[in-house]
PDB file of N, CA and C in Angstrom:
ATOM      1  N   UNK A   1      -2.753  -4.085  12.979  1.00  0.00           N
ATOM      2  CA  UNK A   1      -3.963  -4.090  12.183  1.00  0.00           C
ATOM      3  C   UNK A   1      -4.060  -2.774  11.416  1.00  0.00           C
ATOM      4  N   UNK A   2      -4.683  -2.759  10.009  1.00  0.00           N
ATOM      5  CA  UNK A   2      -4.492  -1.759   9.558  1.00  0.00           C
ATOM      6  C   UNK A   2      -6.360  -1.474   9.239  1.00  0.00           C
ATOM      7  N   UNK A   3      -6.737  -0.114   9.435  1.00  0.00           N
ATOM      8  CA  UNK A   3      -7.977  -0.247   9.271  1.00  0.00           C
ATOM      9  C   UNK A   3      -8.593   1.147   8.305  1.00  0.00           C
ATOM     10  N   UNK A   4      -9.247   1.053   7.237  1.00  0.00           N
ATOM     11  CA  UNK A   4      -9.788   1.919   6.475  1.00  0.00           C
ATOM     12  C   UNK A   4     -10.821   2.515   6.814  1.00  0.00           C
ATOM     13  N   UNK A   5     -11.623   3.654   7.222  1.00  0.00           N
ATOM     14  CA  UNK A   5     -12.912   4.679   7.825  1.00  0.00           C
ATOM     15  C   UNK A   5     -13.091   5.463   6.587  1.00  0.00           C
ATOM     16  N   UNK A   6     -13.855   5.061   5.576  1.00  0.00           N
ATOM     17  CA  UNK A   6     -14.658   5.234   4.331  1.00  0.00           C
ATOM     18  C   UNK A   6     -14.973   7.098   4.134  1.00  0.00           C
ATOM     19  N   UNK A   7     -16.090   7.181   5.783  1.00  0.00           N
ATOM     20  CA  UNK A   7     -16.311   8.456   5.477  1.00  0.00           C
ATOM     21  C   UNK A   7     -15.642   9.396   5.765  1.00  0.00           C
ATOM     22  N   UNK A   8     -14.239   9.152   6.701  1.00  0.00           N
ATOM     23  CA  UNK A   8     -13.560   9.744   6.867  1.00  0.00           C
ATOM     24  C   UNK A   8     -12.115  10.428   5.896  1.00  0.00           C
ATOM     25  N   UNK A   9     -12.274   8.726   5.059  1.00  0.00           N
ATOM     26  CA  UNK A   9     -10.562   8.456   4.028  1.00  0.00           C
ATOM     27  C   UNK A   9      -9.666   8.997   5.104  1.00  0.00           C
ATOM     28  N   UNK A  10      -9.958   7.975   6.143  1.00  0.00           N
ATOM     29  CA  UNK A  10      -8.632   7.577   7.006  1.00  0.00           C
ATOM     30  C   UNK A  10      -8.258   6.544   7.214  1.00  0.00           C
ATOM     31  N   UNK A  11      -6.733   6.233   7.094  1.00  0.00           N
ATOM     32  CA  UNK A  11      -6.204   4.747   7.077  1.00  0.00           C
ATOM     33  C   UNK A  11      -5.307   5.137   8.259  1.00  0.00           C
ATOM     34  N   UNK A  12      -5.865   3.914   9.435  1.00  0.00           N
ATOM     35  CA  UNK A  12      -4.961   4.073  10.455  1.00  0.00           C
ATOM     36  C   UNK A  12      -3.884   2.554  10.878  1.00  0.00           C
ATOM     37  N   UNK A  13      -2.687   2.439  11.023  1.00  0.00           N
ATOM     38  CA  UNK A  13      -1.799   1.391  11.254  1.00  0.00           C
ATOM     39  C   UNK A  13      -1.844   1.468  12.808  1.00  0.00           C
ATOM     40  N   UNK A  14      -2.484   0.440  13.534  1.00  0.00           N
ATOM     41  CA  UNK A  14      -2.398   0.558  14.906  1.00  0.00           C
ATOM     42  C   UNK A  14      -2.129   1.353  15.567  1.00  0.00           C
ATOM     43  N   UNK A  15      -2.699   2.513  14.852  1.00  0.00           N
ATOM     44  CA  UNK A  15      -2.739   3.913  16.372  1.00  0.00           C
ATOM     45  C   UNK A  15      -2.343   4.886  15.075  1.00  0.00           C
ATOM     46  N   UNK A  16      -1.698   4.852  14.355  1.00  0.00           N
ATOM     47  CA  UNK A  16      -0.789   5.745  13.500  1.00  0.00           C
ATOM     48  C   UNK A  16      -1.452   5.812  12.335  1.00  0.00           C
ATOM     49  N   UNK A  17      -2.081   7.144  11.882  1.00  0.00           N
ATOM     50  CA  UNK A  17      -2.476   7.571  10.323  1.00  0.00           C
ATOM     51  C   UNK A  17      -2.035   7.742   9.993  1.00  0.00           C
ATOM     52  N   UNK A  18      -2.101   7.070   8.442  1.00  0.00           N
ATOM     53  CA  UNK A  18      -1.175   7.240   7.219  1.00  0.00           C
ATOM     54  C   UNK A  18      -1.222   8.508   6.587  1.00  0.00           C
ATOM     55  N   UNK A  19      -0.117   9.200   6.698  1.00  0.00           N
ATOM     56  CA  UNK A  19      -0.256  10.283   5.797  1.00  0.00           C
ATOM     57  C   UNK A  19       0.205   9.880   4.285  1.00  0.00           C
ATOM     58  N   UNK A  20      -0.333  10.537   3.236  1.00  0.00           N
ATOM     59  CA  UNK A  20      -0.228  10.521   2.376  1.00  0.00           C
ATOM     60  C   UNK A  20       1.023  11.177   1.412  1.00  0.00           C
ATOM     61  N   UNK A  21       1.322  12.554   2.334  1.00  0.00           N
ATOM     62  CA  UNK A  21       2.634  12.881   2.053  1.00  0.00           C
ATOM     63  C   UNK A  21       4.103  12.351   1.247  1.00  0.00           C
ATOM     64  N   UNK A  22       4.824  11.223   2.022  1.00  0.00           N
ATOM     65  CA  UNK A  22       5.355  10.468   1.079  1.00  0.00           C
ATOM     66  C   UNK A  22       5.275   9.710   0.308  1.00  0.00           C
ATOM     67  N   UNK A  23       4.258   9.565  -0.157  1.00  0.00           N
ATOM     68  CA  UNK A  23       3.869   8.391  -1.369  1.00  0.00           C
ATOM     69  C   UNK A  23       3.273   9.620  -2.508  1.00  0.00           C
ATOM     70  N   UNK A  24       2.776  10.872  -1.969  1.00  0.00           N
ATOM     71  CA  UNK A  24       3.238  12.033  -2.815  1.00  0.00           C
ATOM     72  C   UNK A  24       3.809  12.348  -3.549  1.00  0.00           C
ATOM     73  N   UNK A  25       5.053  12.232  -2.997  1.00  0.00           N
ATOM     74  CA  UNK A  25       6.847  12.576  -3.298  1.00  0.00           C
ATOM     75  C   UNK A  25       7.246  11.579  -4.295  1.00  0.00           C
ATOM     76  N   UNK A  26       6.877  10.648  -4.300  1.00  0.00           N
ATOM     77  CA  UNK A  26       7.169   9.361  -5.465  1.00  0.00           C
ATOM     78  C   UNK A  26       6.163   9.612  -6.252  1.00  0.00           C
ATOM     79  N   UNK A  27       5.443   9.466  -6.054  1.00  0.00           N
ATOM     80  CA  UNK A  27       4.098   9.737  -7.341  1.00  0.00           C
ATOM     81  C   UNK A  27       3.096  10.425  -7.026  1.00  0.00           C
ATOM     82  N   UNK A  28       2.610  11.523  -7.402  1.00  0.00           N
ATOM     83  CA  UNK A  28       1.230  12.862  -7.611  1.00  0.00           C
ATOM     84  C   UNK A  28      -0.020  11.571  -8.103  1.00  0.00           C
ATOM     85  N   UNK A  29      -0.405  10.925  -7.594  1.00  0.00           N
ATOM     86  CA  UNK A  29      -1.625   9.599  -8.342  1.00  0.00           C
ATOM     87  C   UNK A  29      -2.995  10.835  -7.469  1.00  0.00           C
ATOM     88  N   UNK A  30      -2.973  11.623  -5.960  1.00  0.00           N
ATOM     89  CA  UNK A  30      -4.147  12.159  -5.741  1.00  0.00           C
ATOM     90  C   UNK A  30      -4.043  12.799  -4.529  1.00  0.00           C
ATOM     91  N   UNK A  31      -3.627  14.131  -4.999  1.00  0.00           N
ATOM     92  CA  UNK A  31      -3.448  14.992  -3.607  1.00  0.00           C
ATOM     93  C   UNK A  31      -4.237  15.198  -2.888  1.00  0.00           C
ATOM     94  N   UNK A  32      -5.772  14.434  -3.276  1.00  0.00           N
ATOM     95  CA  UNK A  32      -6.907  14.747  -2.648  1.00  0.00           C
ATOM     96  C   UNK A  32      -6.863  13.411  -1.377  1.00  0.00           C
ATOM     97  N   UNK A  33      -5.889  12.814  -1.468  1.00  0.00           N
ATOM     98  CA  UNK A  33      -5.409  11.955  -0.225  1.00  0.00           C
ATOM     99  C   UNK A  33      -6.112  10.219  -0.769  1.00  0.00           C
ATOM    100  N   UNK A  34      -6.193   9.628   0.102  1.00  0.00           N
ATOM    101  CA  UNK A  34      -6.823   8.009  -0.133  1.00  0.00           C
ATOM    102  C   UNK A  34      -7.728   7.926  -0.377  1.00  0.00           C
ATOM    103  N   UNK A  35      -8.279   6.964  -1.033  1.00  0.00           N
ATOM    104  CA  UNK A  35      -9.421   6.478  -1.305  1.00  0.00           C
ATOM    105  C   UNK A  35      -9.121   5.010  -1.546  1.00  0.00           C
ATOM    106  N   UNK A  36     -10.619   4.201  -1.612  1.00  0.00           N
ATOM    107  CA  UNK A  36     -10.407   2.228  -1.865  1.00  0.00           C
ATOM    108  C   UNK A  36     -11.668   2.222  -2.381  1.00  0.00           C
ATOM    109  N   UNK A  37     -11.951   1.035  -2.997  1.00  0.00           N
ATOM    110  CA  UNK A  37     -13.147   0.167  -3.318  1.00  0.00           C
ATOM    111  C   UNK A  37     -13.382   0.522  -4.909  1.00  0.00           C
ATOM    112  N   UNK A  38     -12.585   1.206  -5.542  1.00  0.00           N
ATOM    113  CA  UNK A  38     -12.652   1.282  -7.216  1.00  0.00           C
ATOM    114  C   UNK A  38     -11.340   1.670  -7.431  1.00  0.00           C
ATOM    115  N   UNK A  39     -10.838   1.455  -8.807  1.00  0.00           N
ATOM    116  CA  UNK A  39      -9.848   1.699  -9.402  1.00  0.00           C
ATOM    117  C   UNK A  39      -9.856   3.056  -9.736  1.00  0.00           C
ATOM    118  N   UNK A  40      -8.986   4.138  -9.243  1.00  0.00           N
ATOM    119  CA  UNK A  40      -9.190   5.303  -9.566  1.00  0.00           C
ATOM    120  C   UNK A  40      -7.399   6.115  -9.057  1.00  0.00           C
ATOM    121  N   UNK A  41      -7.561   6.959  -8.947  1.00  0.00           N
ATOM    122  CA  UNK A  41      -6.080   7.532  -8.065  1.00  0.00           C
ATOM    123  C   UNK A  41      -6.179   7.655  -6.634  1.00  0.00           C
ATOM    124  N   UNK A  42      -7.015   7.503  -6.217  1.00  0.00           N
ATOM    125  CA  UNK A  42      -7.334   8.010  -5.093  1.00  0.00           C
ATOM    126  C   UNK A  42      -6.448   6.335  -4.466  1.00  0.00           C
ATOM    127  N   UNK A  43      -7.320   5.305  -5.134  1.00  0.00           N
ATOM    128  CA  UNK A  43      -6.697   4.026  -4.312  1.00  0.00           C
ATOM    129  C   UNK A  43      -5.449   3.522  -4.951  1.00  0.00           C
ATOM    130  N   UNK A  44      -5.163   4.232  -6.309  1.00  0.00           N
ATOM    131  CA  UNK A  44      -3.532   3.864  -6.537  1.00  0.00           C
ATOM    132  C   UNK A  44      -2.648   4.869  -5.691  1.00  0.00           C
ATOM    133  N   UNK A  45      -2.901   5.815  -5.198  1.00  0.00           N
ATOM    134  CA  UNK A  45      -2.156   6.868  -4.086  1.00  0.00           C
ATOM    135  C   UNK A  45      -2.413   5.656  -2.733  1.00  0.00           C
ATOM    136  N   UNK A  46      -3.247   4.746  -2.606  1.00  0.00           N
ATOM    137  CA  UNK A  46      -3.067   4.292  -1.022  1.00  0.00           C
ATOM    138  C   UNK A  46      -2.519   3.228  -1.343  1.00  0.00           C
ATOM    139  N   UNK A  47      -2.243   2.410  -2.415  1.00  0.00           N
ATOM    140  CA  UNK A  47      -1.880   1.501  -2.704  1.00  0.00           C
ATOM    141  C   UNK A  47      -0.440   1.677  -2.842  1.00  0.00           C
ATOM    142  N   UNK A  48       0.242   2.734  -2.951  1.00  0.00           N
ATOM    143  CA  UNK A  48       1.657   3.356  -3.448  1.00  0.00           C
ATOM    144  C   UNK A  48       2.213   3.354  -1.510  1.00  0.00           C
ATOM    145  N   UNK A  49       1.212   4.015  -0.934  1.00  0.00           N
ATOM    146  CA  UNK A  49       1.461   4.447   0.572  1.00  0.00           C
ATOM    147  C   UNK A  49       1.579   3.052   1.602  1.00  0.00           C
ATOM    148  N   UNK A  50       0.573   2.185   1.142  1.00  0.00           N
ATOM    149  CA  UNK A  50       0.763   0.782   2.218  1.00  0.00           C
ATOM    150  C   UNK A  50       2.069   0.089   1.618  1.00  0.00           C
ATOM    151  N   UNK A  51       2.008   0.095   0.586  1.00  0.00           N
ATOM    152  CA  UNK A  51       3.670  -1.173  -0.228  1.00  0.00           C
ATOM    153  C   UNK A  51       4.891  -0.154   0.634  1.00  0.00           C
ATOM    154  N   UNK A  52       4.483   1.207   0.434  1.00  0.00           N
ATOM    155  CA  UNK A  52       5.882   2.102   1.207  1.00  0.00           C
ATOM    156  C   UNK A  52       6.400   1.732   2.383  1.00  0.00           C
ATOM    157  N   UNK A  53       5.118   1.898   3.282  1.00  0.00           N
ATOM    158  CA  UNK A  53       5.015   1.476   4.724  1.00  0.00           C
ATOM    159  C   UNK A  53       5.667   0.323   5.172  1.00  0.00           C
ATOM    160  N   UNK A  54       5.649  -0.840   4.146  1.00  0.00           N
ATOM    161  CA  UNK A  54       5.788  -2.250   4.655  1.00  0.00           C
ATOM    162  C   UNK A  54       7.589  -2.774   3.488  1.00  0.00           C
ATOM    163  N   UNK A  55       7.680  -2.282   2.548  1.00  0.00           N
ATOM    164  CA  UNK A  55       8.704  -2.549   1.718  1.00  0.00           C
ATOM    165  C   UNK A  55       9.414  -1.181   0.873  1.00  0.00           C
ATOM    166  N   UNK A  56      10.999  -1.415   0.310  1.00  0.00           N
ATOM    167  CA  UNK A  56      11.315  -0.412  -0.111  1.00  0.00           C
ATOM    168  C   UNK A  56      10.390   0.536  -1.038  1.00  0.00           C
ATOM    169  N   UNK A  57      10.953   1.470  -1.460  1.00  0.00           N
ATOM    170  CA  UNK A  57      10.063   2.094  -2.423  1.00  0.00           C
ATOM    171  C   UNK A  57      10.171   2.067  -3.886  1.00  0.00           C
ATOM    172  N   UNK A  58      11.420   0.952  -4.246  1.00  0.00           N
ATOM    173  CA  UNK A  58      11.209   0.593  -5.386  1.00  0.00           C
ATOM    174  C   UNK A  58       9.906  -0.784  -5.752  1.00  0.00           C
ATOM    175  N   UNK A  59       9.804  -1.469  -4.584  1.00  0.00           N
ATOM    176  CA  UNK A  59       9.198  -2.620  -4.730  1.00  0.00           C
ATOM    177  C   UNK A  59       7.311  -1.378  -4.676  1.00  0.00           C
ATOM    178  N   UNK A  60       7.284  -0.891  -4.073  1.00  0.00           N
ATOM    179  CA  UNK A  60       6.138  -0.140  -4.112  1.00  0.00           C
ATOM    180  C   UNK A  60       5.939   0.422  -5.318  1.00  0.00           C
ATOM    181  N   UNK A  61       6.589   0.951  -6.020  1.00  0.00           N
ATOM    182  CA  UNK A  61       6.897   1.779  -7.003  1.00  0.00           C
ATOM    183  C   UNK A  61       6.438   0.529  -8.444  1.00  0.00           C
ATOM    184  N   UNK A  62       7.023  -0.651  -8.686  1.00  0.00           N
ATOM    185  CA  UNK A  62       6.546  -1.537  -9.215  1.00  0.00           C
ATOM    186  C   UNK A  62       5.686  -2.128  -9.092  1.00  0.00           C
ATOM    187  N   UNK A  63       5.082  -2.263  -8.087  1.00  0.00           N
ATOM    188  CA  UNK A  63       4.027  -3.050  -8.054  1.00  0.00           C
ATOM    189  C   UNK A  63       2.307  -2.544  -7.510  1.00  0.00           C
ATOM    190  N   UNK A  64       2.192  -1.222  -7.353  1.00  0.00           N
ATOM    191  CA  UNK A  64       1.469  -0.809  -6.223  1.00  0.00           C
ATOM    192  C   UNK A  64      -0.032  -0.160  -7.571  1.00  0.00           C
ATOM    193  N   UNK A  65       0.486  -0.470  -9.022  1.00  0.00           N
ATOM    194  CA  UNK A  65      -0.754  -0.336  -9.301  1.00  0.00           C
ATOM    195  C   UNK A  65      -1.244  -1.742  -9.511  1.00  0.00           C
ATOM    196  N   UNK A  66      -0.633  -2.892  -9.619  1.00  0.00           N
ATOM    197  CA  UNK A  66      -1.280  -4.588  -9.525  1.00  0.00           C
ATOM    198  C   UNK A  66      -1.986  -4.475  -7.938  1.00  0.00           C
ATOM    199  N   UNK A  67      -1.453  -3.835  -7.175  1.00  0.00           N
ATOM    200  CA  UNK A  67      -1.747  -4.586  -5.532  1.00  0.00           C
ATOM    201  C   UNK A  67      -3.217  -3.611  -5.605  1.00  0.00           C
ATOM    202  N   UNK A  68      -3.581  -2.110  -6.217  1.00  0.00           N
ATOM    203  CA  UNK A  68      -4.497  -1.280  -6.301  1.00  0.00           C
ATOM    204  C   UNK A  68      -5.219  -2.318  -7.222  1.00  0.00           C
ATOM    205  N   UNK A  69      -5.449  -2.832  -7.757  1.00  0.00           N
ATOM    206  CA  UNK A  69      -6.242  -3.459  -8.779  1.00  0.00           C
ATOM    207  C   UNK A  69      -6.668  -4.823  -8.194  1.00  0.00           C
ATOM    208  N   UNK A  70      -5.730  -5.631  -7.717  1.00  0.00           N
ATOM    209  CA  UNK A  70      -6.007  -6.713  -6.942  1.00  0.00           C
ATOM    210  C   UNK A  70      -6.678  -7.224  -5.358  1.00  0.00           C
ATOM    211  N   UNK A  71      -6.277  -5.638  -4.879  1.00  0.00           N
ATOM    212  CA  UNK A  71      -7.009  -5.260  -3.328  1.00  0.00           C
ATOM    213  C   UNK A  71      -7.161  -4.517  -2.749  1.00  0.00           C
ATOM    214  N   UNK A  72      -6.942  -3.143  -3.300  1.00  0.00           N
ATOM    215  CA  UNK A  72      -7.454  -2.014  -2.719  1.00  0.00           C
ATOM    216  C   UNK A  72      -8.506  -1.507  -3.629  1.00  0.00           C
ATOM    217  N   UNK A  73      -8.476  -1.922  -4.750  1.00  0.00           N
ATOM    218  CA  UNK A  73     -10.108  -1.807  -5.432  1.00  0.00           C
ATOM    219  C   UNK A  73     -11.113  -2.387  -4.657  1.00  0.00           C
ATOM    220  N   UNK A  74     -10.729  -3.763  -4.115  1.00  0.00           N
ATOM    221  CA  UNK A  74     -12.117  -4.337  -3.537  1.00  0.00           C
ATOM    222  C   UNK A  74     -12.387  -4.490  -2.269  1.00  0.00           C
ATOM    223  N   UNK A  75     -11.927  -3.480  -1.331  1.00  0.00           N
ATOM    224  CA  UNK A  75     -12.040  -3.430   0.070  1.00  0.00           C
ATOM    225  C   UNK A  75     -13.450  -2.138  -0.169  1.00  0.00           C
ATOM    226  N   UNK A  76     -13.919  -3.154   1.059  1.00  0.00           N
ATOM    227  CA  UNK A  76     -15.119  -2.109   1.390  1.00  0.00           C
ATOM    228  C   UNK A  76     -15.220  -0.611   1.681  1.00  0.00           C
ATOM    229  N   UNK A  77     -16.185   0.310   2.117  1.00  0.00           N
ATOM    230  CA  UNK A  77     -16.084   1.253   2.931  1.00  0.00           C
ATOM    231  C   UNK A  77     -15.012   1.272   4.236  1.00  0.00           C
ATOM    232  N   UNK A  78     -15.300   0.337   4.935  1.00  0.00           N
ATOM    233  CA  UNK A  78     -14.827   0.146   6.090  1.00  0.00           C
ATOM    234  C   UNK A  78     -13.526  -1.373   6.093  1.00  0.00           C
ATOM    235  N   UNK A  79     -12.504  -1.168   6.348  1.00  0.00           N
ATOM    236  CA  UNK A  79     -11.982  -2.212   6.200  1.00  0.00           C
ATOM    237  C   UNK A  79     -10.640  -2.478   7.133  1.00  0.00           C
ATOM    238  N   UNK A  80     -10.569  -3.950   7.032  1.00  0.00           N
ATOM    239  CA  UNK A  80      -9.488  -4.427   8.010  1.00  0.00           C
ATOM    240  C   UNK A  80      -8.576  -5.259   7.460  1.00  0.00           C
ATOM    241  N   UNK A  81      -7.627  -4.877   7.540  1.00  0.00           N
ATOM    242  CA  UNK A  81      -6.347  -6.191   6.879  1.00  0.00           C
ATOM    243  C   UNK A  81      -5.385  -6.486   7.848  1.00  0.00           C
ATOM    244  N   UNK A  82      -4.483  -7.418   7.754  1.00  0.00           N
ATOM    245  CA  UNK A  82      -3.264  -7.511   8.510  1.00  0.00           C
ATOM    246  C   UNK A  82      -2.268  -7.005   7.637  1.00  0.00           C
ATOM    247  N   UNK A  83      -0.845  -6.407   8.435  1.00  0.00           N
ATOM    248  CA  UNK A  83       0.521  -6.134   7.867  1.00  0.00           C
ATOM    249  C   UNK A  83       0.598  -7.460   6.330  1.00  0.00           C
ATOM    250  N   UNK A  84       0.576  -8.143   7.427  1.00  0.00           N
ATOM    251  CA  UNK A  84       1.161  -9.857   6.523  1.00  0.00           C
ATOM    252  C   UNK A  84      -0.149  -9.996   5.505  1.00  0.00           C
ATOM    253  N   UNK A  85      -1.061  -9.517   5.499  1.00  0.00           N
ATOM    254  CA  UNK A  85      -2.045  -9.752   3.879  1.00  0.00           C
ATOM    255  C   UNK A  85      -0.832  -9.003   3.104  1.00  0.00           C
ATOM    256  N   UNK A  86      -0.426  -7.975   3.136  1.00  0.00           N
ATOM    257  CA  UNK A  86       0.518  -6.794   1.954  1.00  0.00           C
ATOM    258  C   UNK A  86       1.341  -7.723   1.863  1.00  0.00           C
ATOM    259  N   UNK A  87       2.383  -8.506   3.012  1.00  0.00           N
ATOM    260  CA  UNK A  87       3.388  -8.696   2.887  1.00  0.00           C
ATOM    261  C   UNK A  87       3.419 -10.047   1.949  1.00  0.00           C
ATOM    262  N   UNK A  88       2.251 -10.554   2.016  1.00  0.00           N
ATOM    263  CA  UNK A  88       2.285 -12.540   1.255  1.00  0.00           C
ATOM    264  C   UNK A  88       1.599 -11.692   0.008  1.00  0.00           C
ATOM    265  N   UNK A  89       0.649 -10.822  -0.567  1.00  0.00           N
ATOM    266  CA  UNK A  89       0.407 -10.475  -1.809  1.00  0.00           C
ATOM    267  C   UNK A  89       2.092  -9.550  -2.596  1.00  0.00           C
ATOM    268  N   UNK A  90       3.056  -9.589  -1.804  1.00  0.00           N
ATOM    269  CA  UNK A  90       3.886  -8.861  -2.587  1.00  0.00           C
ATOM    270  C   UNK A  90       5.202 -10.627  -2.396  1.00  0.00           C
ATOM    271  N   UNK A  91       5.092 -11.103  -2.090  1.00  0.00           N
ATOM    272  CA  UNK A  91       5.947 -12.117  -2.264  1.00  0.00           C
ATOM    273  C   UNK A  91       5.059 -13.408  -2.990  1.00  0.00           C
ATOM    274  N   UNK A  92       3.910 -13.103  -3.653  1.00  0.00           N
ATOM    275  CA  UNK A  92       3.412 -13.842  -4.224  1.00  0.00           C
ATOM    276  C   UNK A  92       3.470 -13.216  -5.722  1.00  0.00           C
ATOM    277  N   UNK A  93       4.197 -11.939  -5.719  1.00  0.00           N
ATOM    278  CA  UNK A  93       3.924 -11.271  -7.371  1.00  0.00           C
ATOM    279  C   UNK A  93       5.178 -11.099  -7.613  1.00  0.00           C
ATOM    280  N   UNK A  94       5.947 -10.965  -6.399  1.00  0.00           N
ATOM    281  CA  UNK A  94       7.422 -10.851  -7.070  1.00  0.00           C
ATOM    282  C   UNK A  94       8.285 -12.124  -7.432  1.00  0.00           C
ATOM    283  N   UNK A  95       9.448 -11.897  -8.325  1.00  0.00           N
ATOM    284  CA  UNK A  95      10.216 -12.714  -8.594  1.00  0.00           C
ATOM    285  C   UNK A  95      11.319 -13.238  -7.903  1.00  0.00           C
ATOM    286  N   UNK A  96      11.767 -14.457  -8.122  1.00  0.00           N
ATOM    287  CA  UNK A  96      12.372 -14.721  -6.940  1.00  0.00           C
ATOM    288  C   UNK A  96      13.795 -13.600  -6.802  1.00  0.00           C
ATOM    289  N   UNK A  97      14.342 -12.781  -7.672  1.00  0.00           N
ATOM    290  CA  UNK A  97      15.960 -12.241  -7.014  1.00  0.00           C
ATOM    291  C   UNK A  97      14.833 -11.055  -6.536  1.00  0.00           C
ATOM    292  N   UNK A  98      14.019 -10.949  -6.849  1.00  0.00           N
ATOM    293  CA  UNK A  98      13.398  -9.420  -6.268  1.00  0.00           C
ATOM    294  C   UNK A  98      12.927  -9.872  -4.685  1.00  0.00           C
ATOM    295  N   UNK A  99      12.599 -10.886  -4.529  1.00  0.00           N
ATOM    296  CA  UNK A  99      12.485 -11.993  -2.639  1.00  0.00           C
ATOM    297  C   UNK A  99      13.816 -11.591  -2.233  1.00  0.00           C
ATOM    298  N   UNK A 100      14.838 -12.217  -3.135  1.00  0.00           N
ATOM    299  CA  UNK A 100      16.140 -11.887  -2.228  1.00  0.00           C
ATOM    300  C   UNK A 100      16.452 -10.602  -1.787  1.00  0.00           C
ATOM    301  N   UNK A 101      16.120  -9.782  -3.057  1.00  0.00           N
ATOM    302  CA  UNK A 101      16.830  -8.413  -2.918  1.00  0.00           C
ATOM    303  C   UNK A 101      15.722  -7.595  -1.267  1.00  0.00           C
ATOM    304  N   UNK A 102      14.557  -8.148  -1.173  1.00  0.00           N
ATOM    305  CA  UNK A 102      13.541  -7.197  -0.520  1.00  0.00           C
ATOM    306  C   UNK A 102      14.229  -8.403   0.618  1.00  0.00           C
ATOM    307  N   UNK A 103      14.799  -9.334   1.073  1.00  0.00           N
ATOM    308  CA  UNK A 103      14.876  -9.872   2.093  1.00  0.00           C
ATOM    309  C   UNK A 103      16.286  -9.160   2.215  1.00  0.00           C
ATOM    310  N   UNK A 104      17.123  -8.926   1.523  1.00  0.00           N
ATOM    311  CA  UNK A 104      18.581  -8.264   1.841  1.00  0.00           C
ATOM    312  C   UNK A 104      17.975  -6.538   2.508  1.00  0.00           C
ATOM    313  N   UNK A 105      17.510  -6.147   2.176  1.00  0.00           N
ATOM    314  CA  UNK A 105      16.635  -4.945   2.288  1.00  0.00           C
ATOM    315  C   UNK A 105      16.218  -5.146   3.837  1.00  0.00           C
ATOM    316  N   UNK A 106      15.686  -6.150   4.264  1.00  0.00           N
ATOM    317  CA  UNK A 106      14.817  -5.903   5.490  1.00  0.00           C
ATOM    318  C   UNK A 106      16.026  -6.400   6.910  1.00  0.00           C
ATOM    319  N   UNK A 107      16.901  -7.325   6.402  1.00  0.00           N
ATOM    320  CA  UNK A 107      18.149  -7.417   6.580  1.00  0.00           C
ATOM    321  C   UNK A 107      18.722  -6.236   7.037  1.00  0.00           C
ATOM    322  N   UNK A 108      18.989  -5.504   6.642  1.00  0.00           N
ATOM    323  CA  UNK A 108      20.139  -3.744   6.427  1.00  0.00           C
ATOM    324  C   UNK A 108      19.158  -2.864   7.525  1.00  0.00           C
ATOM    325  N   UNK A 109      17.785  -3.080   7.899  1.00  0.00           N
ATOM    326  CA  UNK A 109      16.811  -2.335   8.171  1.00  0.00           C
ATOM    327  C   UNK A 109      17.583  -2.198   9.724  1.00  0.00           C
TER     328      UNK A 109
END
């Protein structure tokens, strides 16, 4: 379960906070760390960090300002998702050799 704490701008993966750090390193979107619930950098930086977490970092890298616009704009203060919400919104936007290539990918893992 992955869960968002508003007043905190902490995103925790079942026990484990997301640091923001490597999704940094790929893209400067908001060193001021995460943020959700509007379109801004704050939630294209968490939106860059969950696609990382769950798929390579090219598939993050392409797609992570659609997934910021499509669902990390509209999560509440407080919020709860599953792994598998990220994982069916990114196999619902990608194309099919980009399915293969992210299934050859998880394959090699």
């Amino acid at each position: 379960m992955i869960r968002g704490y508003g007043s905190e701008r902490i995103v925790d993966i079942d026990g484990y906070i997301l640091d923001p750090g490597p999704s940094l390193e790929v893209c400067n979107h908001s060193p001021d760390g995460f943020e959700w619930a509007y379109n801004g950098s704050g939630p294209a930086q968490l939106a860059l960090a969950l696609l990382m977490w769950c798929f390579p970092t090219w598939v993050a890298e392409k797609y992570h300002q659609k997934f910021k616009e499509d669902v990390i704009s509209r999560l509440d203060r407080n919020w709860e998702m599953e792994v598998d919400d990220i994982i069916s919104w990114v196999l619902n936007n990608t194309t099919p050799e980009e399915d293969e290539a992210i299934k050859k990918w998880e394959l090699d893992e």
